[in-house]
N, C-alpha and C. Protein backbone atom coordinates (compact mmCIF):
# COMPACT_ATOMS: atom_id res chain seq x y z
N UNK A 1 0.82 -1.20 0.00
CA UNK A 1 0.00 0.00 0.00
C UNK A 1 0.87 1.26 0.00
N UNK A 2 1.92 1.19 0.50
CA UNK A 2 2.93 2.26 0.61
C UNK A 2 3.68 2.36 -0.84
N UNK A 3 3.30 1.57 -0.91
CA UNK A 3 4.28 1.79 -2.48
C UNK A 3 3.16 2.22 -4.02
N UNK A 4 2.04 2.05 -3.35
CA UNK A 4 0.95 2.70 -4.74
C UNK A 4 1.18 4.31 -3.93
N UNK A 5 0.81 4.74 -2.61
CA UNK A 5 1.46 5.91 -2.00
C UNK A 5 2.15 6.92 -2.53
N UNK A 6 3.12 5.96 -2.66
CA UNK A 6 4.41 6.81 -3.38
C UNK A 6 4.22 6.47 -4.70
N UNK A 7 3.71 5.82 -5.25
CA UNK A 7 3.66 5.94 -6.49
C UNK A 7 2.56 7.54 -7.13
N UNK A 8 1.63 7.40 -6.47
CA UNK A 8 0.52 8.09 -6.70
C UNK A 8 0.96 9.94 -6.37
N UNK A 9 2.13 9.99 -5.35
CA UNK A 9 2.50 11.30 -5.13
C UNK A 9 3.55 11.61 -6.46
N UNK A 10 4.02 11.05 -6.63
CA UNK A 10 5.11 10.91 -7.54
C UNK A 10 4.70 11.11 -8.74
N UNK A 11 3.44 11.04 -9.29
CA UNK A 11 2.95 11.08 -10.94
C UNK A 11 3.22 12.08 -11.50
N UNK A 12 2.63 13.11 -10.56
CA UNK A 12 2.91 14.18 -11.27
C UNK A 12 3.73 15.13 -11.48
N UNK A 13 5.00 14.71 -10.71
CA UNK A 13 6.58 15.34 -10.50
C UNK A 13 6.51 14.33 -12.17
N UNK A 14 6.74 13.11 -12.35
CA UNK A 14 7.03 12.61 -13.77
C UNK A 14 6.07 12.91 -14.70
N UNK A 15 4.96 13.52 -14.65
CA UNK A 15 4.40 14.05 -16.05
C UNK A 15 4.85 15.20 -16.24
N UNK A 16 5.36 15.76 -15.00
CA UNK A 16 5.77 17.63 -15.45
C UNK A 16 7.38 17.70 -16.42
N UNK A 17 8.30 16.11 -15.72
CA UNK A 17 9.31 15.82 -16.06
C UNK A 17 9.41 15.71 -17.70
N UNK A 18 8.16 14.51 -17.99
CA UNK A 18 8.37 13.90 -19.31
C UNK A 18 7.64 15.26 -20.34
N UNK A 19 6.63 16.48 -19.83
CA UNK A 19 6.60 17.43 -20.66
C UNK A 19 7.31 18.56 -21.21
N UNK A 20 8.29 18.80 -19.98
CA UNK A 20 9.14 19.73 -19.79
C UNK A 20 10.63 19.05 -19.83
N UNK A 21 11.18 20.61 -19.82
CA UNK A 21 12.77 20.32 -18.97
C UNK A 21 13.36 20.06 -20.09
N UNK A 22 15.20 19.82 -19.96
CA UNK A 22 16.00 20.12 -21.24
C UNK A 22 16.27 18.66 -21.95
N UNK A 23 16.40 18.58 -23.27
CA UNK A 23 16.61 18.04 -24.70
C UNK A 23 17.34 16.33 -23.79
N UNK A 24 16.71 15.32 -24.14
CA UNK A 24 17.63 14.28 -24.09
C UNK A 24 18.25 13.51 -24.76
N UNK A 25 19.21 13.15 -24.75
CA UNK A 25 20.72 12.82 -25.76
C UNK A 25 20.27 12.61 -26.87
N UNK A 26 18.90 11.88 -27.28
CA UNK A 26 18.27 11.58 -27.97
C UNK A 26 17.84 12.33 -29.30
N UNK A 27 17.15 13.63 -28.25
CA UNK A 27 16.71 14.16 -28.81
C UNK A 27 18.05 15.47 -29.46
N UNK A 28 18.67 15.63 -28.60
CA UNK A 28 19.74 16.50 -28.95
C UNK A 28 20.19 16.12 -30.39
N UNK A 29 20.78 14.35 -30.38
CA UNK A 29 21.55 14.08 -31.84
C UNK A 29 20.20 14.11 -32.92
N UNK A 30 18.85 14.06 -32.92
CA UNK A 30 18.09 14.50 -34.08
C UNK A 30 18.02 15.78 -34.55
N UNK A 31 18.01 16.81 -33.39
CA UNK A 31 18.13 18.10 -33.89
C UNK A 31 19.16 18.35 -34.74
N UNK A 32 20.46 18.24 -34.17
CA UNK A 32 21.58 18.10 -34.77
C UNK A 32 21.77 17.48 -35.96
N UNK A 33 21.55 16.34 -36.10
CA UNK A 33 21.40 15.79 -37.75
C UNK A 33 20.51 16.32 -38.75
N UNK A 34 19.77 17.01 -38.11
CA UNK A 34 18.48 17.69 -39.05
C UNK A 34 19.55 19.11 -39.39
N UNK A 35 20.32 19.47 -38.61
CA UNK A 35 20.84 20.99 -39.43
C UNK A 35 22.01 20.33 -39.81
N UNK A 36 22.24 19.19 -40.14
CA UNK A 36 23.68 18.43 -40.62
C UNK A 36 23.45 18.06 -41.91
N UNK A 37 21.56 17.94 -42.40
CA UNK A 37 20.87 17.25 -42.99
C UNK A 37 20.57 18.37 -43.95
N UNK A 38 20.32 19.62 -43.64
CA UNK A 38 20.21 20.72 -44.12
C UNK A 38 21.76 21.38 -44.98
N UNK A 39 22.88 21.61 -44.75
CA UNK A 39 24.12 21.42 -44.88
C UNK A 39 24.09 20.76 -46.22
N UNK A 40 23.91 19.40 -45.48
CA UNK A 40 24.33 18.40 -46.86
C UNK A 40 23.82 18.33 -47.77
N UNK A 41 22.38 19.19 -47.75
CA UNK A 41 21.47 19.08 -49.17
C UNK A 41 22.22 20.58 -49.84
N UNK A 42 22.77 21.27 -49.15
CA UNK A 42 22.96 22.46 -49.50
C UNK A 42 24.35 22.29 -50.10
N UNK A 43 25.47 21.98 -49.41
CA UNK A 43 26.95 21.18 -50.11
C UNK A 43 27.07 20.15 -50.81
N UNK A 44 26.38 18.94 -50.33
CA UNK A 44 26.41 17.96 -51.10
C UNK A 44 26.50 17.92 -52.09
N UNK A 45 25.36 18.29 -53.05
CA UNK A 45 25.44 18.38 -54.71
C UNK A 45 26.66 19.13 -55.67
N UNK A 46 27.18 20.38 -54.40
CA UNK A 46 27.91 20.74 -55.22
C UNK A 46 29.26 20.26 -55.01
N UNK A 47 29.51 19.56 -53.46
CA UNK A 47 31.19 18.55 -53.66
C UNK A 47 31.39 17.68 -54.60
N UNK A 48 30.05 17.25 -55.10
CA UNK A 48 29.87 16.03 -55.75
C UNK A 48 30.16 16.46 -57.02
N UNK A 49 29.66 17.60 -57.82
CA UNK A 49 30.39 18.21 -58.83
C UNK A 49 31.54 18.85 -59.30
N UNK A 50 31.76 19.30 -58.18
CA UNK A 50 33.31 20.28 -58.10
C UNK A 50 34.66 18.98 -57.63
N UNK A 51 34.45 18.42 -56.69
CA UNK A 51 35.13 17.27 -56.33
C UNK A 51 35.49 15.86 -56.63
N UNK A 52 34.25 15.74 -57.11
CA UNK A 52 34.42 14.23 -57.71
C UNK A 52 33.80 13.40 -56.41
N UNK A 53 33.71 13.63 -55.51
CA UNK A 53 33.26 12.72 -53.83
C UNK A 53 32.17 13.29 -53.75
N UNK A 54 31.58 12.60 -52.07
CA UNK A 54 30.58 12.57 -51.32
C UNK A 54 31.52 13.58 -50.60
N UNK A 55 30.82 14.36 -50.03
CA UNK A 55 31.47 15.59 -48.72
C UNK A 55 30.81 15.57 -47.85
N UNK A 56 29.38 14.95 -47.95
CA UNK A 56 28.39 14.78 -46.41
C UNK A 56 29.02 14.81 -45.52
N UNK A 57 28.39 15.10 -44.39
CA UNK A 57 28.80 15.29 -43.12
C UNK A 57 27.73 14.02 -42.36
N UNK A 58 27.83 13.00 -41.71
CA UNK A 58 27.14 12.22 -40.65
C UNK A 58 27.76 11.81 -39.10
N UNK A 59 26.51 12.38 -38.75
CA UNK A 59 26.85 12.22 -36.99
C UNK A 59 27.16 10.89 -36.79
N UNK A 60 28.32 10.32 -36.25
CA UNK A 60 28.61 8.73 -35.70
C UNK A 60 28.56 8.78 -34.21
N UNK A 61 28.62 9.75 -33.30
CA UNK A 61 27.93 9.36 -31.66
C UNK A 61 27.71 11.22 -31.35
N UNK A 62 26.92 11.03 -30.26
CA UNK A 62 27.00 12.03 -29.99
C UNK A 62 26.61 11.83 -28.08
N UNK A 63 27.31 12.60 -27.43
CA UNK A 63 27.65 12.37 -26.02
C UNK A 63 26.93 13.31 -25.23
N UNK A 64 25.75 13.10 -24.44
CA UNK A 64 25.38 14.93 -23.92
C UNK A 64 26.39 15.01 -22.47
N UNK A 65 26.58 16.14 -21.93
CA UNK A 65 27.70 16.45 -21.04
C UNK A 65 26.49 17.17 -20.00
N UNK A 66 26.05 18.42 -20.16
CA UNK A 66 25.20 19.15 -19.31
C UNK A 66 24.42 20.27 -20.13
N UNK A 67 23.46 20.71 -19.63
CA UNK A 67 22.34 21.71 -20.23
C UNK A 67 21.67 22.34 -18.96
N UNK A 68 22.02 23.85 -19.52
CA UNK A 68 21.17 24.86 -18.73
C UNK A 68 20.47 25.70 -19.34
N UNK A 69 19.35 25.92 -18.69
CA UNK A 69 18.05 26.83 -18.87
C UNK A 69 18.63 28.06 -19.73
N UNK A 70 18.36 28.53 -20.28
CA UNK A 70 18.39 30.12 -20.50
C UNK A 70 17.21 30.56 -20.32
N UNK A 71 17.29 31.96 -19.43
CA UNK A 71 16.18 32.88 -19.12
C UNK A 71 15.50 33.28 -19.75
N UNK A 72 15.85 33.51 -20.80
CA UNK A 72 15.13 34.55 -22.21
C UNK A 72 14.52 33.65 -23.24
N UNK A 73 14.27 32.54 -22.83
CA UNK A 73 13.42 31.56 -23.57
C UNK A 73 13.38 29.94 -23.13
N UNK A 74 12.26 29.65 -24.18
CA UNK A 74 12.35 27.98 -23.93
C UNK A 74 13.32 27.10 -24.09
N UNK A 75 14.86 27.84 -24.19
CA UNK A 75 15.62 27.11 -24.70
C UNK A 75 16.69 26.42 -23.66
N UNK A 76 17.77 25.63 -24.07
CA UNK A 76 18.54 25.14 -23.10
C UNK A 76 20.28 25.74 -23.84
N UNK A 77 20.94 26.09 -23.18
CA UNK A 77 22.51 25.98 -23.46
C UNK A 77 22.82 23.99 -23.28
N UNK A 78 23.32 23.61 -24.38
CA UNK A 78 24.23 22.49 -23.93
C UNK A 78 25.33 22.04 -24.20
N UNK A 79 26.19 21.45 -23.56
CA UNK A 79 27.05 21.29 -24.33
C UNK A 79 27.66 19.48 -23.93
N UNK A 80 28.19 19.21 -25.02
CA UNK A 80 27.74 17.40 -26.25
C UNK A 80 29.66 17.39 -26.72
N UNK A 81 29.62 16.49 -26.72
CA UNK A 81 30.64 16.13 -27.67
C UNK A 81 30.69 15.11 -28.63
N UNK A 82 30.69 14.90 -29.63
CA UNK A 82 30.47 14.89 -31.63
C UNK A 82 31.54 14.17 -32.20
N UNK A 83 31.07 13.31 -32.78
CA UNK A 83 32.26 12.74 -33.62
C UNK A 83 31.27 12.09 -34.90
N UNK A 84 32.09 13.25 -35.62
CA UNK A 84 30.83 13.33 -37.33
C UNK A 84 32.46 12.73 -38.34
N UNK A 85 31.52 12.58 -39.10
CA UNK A 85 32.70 11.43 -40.54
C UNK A 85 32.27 12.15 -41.81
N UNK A 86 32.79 12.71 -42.81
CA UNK A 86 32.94 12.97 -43.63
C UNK A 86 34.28 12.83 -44.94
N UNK A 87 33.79 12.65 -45.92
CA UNK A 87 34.94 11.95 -46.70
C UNK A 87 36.05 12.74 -47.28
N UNK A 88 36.35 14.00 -46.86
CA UNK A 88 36.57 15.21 -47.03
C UNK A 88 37.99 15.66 -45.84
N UNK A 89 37.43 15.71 -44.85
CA UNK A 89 38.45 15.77 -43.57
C UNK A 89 38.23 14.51 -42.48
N UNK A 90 37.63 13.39 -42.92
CA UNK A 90 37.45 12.08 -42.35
C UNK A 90 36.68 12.36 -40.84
N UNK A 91 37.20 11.78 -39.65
CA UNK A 91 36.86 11.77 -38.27
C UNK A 91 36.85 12.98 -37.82
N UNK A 92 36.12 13.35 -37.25
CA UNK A 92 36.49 14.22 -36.02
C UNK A 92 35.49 14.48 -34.84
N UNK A 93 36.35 14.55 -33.80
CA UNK A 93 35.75 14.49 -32.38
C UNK A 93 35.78 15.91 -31.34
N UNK A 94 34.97 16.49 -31.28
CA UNK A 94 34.78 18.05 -30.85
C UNK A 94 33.93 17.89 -29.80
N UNK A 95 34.38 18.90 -28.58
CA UNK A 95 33.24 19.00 -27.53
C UNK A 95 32.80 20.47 -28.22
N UNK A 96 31.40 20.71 -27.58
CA UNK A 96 30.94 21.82 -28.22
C UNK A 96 29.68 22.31 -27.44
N UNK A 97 29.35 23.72 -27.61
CA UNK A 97 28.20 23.96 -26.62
C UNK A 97 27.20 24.52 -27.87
N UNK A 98 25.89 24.44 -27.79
CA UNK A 98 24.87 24.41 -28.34
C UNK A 98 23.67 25.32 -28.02
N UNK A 99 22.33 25.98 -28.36
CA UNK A 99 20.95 26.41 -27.91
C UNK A 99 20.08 25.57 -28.45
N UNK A 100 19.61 24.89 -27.51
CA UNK A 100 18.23 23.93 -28.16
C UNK A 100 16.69 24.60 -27.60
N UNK A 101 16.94 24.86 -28.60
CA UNK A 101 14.90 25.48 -28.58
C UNK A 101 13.84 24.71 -28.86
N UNK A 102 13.17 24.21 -27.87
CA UNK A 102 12.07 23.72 -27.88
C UNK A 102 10.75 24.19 -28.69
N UNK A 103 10.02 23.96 -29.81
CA UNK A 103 8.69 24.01 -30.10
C UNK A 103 8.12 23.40 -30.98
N UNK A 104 6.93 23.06 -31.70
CA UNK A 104 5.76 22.08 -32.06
C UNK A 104 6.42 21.06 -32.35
N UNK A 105 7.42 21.48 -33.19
CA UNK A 105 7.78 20.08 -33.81
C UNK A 105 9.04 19.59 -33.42
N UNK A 106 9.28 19.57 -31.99
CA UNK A 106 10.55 19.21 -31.67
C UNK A 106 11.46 20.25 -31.14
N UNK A 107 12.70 19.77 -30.93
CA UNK A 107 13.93 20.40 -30.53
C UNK A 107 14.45 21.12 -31.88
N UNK A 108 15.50 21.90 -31.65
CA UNK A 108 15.76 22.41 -32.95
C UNK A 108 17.02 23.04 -32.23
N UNK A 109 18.22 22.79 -32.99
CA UNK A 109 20.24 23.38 -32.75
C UNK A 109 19.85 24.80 -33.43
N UNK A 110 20.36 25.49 -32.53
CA UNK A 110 20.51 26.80 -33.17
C UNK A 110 21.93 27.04 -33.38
């Protein structure tokens, strides 16, 4: 009985959790591939002409570290560290800090 208790106080600390609050790792590397995704439609075609290669850029992990609120909006500071592959300058592994803005349709890297 103590444990439906605590279950029952507890709901709504985890619905406020799962509506709110900052970007998870998850969601961080989709945002991120979506403006990686944007990029590559925009370079792509033309490495591929000027170069002779693929120059895409694709995310291979991405690590979240920590994220804080910013005041002046729905957004979060975070900062991730990245290790994207491209055929161009090959590997590389960068820590990096980020603004993820929350709205309708998701997270979104500014």
């Amino acid at each position: 009985m103590k444990t439906i208790a605590r279950m029952a106080a507890c709901a709504p600390l985890l619905l406020l959790t799962a509506c709110g609050g900052e970007p998870s790792e998850t969601e961080m590397r989709a945002a991120i591939e979506k403006q990686i995704a944007d990029a590559n439609a925009f370079v792509g075609g033309m490495g591929k002409a000027l170069l002779g290669k693929d120059v895409t850029t694709r995310v291979m992990s991405l690590d979240k570290h920590e994220c804080k609120a910013r005041a002046d909006s729905n957004g979060y500071v975070c900062s991730f560290t990245m290790t994207t592959r491209n055929e161009m300058v090959g590997t590389r592994t960068s820590t990096l800090e980020t603004v993820f803005l929350k709205g309708s349709d998701g997270w979104t890297a500014q």
